[in-house]
Protein backbone atom coordinates (compact mmCIF):
# COMPACT_ATOMS: atom_id res chain seq x y z
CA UNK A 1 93.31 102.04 113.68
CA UNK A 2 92.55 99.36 111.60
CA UNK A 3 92.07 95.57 113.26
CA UNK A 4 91.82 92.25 111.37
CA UNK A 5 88.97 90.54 113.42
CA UNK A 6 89.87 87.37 114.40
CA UNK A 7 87.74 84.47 114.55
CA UNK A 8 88.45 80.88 116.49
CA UNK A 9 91.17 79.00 116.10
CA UNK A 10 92.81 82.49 114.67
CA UNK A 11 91.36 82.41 111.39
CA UNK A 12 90.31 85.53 109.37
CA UNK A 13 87.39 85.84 106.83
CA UNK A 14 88.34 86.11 103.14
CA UNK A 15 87.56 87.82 100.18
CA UNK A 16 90.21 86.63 97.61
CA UNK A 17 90.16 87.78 93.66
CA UNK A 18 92.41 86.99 91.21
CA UNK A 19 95.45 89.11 90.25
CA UNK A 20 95.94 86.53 86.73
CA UNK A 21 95.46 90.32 84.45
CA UNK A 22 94.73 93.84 84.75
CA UNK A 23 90.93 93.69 84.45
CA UNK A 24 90.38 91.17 87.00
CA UNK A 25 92.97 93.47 89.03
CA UNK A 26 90.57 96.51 88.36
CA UNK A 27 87.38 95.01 88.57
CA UNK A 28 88.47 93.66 92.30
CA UNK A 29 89.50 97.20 93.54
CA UNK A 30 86.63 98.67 91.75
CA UNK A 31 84.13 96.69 94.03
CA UNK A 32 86.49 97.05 97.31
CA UNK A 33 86.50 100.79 96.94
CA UNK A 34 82.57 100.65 96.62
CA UNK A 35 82.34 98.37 100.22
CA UNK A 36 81.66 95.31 97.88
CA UNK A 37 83.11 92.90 99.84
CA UNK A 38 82.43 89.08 99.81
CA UNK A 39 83.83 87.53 102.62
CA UNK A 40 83.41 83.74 102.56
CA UNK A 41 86.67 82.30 103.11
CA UNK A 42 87.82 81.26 106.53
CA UNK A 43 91.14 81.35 106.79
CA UNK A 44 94.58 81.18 108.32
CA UNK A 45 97.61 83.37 108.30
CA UNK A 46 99.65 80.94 106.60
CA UNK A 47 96.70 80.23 104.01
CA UNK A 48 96.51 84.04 103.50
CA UNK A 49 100.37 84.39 102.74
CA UNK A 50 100.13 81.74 100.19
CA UNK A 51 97.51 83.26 98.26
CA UNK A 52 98.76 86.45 98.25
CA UNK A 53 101.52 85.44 95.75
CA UNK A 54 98.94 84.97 92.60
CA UNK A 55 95.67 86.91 94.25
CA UNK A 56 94.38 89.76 95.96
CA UNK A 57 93.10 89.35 99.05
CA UNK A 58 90.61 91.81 101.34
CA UNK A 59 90.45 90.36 105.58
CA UNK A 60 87.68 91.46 107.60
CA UNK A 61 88.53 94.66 109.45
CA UNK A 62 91.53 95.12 107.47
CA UNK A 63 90.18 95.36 103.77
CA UNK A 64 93.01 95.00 101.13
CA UNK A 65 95.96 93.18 102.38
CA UNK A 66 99.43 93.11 101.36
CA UNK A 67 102.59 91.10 102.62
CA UNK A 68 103.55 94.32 105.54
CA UNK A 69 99.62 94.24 106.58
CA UNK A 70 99.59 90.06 107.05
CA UNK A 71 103.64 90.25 109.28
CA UNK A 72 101.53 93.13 111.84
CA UNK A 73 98.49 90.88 112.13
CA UNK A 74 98.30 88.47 115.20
């Protein structure tokens, strides 16, 4: 099963893209299906569920996120 890991102070590392058009959509999931991940963004749940509104984001562990994946992680 797939696990977000969880770093101190429960923060998760971050790879966020935008969604702004259907390229940058593409070119994002293009990279994620290859295991090009860039995960330099500490963040928190909250922070996560904020960006998810305008952006896709990939958490450690957990790759591509959407709203059902972020309400099942701890």
């Amino acid at each position: 099963m797939r696990e977000a890991k969880v770093y101190e102070n429960n923060m998760y590392k971050c790879d966020i893209r935008s969604a702004e058009n259907l390229e940058k959509i593409y070119d994002a999931r293009r990279e994620w299906t290859n295991g090009i991940y860039n995960y330099d963004r500490l963040l928190s749940k909250n922070e996560i569920a904020e960006l998810l509104n305008d952006n896709l984001v990939a958490v450690e562990g957990l790759e591509e996120i959407n709203e059902e994946d972020l309400k099942n992680m701890k």
